[in-house]
N, C-alpha and C. Protein backbone atom coordinates (compact mmCIF):
# COMPACT_ATOMS: atom_id res chain seq x y z
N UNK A 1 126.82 320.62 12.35
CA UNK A 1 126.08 320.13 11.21
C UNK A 1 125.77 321.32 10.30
N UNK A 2 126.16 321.38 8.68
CA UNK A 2 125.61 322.48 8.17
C UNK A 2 124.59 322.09 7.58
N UNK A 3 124.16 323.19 7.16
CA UNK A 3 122.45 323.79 6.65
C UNK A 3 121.66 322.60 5.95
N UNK A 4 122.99 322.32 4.89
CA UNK A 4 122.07 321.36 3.54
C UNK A 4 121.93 320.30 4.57
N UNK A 5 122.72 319.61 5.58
CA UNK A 5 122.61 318.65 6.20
C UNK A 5 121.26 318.72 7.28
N UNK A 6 121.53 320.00 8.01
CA UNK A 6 120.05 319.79 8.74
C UNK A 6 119.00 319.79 8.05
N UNK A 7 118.53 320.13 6.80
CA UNK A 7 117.49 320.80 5.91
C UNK A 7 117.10 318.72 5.46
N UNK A 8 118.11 317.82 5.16
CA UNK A 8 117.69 316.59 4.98
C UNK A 8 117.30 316.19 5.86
N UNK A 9 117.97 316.21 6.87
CA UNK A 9 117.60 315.30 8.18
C UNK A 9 115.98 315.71 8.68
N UNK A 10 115.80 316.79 8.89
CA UNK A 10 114.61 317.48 9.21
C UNK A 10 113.41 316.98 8.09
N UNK A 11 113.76 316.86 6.64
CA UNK A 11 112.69 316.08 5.58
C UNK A 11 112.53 315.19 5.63
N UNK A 12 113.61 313.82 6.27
CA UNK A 12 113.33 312.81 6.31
C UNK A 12 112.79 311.91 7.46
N UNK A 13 113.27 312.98 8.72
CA UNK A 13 111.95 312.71 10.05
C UNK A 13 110.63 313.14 9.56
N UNK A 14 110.33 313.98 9.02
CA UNK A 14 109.22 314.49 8.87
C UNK A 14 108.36 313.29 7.48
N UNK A 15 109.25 312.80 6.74
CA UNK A 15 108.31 311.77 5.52
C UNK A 15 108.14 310.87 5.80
N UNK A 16 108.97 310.13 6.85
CA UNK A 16 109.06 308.87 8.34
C UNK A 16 107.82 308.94 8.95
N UNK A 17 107.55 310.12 9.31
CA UNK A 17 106.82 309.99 10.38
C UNK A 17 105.43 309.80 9.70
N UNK A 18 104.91 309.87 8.26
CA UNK A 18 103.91 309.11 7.49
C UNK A 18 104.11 308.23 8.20
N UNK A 19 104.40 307.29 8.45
CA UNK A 19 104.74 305.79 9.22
C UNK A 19 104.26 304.95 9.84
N UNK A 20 104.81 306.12 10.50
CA UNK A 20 104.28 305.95 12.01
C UNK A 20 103.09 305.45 12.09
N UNK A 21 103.05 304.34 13.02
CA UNK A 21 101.50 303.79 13.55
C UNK A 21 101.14 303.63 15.22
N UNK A 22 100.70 304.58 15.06
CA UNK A 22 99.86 305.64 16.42
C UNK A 22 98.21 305.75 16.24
N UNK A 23 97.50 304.68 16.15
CA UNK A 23 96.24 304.32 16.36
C UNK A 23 96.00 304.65 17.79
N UNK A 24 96.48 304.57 18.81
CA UNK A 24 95.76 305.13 20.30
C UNK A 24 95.81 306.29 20.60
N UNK A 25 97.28 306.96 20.79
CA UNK A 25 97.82 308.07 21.03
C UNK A 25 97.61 309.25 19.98
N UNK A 26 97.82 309.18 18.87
CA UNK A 26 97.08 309.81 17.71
C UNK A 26 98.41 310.30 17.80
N UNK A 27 99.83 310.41 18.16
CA UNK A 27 100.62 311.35 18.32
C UNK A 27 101.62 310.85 17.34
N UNK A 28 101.82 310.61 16.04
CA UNK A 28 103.03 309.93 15.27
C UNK A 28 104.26 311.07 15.66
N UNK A 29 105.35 310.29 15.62
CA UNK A 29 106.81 310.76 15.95
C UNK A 29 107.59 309.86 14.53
N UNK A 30 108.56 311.14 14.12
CA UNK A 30 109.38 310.27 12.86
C UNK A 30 111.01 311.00 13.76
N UNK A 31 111.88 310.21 13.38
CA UNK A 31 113.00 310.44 14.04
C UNK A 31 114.36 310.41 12.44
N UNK A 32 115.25 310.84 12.61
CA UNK A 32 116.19 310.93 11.74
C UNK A 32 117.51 310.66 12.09
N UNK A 33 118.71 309.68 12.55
CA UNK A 33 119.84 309.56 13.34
C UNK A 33 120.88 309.75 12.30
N UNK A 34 121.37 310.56 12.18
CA UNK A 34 122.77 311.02 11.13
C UNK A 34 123.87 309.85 12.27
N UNK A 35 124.54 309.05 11.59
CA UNK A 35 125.63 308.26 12.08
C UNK A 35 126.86 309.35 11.33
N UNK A 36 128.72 308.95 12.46
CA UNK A 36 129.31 309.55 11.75
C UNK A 36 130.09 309.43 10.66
N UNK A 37 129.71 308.06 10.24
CA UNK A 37 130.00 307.40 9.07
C UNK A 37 128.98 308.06 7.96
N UNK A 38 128.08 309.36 8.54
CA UNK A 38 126.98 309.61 7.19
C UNK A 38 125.93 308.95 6.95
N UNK A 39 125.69 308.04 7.22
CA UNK A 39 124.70 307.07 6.82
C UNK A 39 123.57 307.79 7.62
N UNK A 40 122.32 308.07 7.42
CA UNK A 40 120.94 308.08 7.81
C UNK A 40 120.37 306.90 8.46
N UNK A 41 119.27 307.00 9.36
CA UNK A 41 118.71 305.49 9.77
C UNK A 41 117.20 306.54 10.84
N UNK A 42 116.44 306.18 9.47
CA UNK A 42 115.50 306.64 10.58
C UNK A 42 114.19 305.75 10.99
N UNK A 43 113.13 306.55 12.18
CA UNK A 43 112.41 305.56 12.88
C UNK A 43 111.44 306.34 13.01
N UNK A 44 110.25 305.76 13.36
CA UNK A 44 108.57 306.18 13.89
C UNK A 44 108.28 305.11 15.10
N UNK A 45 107.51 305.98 15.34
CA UNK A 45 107.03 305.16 16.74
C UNK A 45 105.99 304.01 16.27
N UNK A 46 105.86 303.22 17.12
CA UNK A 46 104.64 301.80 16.84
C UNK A 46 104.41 301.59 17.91
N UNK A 47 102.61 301.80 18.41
CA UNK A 47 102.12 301.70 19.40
C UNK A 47 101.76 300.40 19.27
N UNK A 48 101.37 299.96 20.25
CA UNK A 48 100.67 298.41 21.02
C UNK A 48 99.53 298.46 21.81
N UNK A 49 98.52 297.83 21.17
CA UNK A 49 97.55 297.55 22.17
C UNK A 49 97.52 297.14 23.70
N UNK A 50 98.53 296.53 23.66
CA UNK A 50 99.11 295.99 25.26
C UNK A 50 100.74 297.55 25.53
N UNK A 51 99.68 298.43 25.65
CA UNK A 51 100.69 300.06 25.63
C UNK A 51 102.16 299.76 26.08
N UNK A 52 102.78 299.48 27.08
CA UNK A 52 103.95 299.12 27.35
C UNK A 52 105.28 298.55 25.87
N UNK A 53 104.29 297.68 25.26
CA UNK A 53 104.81 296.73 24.43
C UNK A 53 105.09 297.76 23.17
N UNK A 54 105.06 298.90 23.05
CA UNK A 54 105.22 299.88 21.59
C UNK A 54 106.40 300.38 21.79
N UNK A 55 107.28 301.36 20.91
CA UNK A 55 108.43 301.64 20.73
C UNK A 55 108.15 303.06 20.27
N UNK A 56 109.43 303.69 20.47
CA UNK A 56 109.49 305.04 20.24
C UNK A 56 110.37 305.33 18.77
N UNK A 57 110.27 306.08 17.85
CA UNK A 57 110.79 306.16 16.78
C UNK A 57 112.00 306.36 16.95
N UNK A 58 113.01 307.19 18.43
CA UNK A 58 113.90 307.56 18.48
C UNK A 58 114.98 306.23 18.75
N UNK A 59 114.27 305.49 19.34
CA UNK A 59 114.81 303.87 19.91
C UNK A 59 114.84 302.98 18.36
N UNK A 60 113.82 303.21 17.31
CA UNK A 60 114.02 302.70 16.36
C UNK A 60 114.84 302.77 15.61
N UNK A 61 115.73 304.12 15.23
CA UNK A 61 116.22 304.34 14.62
C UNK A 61 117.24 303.67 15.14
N UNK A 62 118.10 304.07 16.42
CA UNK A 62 119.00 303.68 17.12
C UNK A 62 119.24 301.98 16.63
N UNK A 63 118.43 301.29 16.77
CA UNK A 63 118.21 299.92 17.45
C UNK A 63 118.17 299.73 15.66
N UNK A 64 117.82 300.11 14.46
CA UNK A 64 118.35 300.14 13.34
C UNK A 64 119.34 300.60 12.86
N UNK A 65 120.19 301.35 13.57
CA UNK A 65 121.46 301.78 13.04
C UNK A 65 122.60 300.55 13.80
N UNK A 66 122.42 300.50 15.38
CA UNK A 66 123.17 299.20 15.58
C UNK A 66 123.00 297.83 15.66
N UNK A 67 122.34 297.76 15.04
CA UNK A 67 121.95 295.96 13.93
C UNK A 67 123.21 296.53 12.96
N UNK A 68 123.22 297.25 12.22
CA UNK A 68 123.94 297.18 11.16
C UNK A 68 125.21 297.60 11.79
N UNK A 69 125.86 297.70 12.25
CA UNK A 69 127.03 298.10 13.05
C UNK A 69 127.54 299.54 13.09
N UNK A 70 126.91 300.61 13.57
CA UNK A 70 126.98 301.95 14.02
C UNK A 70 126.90 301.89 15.21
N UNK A 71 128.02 302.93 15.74
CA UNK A 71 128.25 302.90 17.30
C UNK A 71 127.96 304.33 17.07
N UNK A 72 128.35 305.12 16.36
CA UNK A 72 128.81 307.01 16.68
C UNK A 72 128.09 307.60 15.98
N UNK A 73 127.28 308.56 16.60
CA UNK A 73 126.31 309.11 16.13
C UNK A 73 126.67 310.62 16.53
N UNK A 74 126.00 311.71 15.27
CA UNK A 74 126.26 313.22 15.15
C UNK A 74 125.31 313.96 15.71
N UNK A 75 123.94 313.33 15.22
CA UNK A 75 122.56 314.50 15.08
C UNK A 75 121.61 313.29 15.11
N UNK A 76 120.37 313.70 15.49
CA UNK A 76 119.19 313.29 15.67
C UNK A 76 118.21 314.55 15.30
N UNK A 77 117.22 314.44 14.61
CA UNK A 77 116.21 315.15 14.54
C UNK A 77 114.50 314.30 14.79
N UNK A 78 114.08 314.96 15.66
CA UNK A 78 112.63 314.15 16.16
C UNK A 78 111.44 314.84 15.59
N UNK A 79 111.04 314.29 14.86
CA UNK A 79 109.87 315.15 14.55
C UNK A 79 107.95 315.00 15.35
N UNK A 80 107.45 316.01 15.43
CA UNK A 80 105.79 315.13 16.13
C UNK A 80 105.08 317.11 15.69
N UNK A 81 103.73 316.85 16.02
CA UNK A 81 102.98 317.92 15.27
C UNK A 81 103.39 319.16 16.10
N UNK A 82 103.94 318.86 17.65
CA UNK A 82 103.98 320.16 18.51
C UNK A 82 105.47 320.07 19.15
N UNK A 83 106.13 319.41 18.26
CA UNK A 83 107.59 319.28 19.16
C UNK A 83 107.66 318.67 20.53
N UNK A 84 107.47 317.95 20.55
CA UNK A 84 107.99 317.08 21.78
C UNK A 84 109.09 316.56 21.70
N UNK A 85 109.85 316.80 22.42
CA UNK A 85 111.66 316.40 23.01
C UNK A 85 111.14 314.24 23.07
N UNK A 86 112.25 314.33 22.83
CA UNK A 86 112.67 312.94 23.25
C UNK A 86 112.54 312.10 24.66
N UNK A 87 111.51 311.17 24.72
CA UNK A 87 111.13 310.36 26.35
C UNK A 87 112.20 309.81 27.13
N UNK A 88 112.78 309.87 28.47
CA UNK A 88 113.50 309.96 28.99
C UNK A 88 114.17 308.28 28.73
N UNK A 89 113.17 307.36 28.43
CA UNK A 89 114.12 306.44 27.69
C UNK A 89 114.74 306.50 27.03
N UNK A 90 114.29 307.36 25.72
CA UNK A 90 114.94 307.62 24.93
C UNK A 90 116.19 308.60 24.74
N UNK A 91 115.87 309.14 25.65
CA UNK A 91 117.80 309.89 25.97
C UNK A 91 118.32 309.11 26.81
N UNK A 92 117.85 307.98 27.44
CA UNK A 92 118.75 307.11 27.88
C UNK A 92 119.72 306.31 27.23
N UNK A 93 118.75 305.95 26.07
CA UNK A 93 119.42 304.61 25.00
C UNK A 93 120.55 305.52 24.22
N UNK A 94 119.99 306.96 23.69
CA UNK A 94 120.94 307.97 22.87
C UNK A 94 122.55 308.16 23.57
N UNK A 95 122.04 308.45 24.72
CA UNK A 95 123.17 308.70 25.98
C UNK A 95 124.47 307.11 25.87
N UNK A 96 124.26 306.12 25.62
CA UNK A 96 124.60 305.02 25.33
C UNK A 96 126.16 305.35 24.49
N UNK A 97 125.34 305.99 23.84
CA UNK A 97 126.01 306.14 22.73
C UNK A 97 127.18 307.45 21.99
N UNK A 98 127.13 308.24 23.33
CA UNK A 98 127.39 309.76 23.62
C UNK A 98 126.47 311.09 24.25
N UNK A 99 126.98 311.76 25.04
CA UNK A 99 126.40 312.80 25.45
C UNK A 99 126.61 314.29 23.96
N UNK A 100 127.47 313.88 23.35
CA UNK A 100 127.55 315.65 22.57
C UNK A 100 126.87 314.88 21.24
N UNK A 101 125.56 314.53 21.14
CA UNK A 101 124.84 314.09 20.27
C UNK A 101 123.57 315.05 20.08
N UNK A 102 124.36 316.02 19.05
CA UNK A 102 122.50 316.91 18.33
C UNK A 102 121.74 316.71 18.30
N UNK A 103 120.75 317.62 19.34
CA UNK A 103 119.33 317.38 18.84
C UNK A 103 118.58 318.30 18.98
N UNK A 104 117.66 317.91 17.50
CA UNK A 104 117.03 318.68 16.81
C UNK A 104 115.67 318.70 17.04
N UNK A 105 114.91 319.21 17.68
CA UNK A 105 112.92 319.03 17.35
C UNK A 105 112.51 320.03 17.06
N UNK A 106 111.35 319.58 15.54
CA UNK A 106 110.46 320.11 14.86
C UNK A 106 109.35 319.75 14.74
N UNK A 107 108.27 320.92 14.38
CA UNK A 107 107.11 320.29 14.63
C UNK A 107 106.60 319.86 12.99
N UNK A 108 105.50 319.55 13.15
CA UNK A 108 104.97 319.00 11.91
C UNK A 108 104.85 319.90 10.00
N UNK A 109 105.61 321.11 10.77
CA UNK A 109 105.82 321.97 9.91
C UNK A 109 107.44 321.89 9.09
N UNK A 110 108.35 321.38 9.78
CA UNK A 110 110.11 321.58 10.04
C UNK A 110 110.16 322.96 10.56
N UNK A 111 109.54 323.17 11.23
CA UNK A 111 110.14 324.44 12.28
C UNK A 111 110.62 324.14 13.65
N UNK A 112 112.17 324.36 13.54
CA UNK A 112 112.78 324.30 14.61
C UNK A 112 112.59 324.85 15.77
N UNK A 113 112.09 323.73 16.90
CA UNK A 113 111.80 324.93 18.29
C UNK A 113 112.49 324.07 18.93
N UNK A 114 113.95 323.48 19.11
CA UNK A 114 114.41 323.14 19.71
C UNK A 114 116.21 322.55 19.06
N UNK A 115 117.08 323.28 19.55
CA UNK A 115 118.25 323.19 18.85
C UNK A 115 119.27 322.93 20.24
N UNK A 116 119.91 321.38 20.77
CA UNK A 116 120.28 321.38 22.06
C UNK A 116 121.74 319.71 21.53
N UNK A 117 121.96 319.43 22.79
CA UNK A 117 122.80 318.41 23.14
C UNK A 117 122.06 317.43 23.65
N UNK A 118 122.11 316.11 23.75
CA UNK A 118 122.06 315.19 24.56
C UNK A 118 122.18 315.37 26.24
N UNK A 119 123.19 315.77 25.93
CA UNK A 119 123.98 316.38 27.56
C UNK A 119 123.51 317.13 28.23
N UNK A 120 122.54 318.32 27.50
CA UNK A 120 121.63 319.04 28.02
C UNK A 120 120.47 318.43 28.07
N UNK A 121 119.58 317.57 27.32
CA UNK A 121 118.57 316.80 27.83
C UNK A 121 118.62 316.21 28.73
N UNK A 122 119.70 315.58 28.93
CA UNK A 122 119.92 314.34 30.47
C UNK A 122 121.27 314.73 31.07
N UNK A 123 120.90 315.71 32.15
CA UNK A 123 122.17 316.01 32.35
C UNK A 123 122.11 315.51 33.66
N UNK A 124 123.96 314.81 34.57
CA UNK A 124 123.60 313.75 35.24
C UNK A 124 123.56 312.65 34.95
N UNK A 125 123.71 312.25 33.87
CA UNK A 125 123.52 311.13 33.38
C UNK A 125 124.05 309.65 33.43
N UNK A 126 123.51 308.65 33.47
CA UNK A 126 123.70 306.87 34.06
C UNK A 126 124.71 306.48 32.95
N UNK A 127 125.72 306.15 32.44
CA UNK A 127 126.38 306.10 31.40
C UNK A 127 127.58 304.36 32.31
N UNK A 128 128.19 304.08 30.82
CA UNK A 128 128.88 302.93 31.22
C UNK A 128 129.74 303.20 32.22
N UNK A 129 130.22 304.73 32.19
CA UNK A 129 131.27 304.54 32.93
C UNK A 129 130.78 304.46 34.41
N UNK A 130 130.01 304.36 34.59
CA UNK A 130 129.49 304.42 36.23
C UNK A 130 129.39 302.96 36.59
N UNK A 131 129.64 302.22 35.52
CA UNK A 131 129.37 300.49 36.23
C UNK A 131 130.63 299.86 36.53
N UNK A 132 130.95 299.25 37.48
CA UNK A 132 132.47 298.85 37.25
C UNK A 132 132.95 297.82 36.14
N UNK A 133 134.36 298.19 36.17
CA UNK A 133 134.30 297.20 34.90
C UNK A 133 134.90 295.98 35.45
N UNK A 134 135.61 294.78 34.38
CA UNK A 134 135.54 293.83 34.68
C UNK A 134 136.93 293.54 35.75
N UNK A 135 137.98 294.36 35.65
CA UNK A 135 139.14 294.19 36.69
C UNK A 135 138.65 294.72 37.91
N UNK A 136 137.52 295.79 37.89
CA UNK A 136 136.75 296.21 39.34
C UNK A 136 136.32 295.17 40.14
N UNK A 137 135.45 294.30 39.24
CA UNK A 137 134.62 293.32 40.11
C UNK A 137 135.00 292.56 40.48
């Protein structure tokens, strides 16, 4: 990904994450998913009073990019005030979708303290190919 490209992605997790509605946790997260068709699709988290029932911005984005029909994704950038990496659901659902998927976390500043892979977040990872397929079963 070059510069001008991370320099958007990183502004637009970060103006997302205004969004965000984190009334319990106080912790807003804005997320940014570069598809490789280019297209942007980003997400904030939305907590729930019944806690279970809320969503993570990184799942939002995702879960808004394939409604509209995006499978392949480049980069992700997560934004939150102290950098927090992505919840292990959430490199689950990413993982879905590829392991050599960028990612980026910044804190509430766009300062990068985290420049990695997918593959390195969840490494080991539960992926389709581990289920049999349909001539297996």
């Amino acid at each position: 990904m070059d510069d001008n490209t991370r320099k958007q992605l990183i502004a637009q997790a970060l103006e997302v994450r205004r969004h965000a509605y984190a009334p319990y946790s106080h912790y807003p997260v804005g997320a940014a998913l570069l598809t490789e068709s280019g297209k942007v699709y980003t997400g904030v988290n939305v907590e729930n009073a019944a806690y279970p029932s809320g969503m993570c911005a990184e799942r939002v984005a995702v879960f808004k990019a394939v409604s509209e029909g995006e499978r392949k994704f480049t980069a992700i950038v997560v934004a939150t005030d102290n950098g927090g990496t992505p919840c292990g659901a959430c490199r689950q659902v990413l993982a879905e979708f590829g392991l050599d998927l960028e990612v980026l976390v910044v804190d509430g500043q766009g300062k990068i303290l985290l420049d990695t892979t997918l593959e390195a977040l969840l490494p080991a990872s539960f992926g389709p190919e581990n289920l049999p397929q349909a001539e297996d079963a």
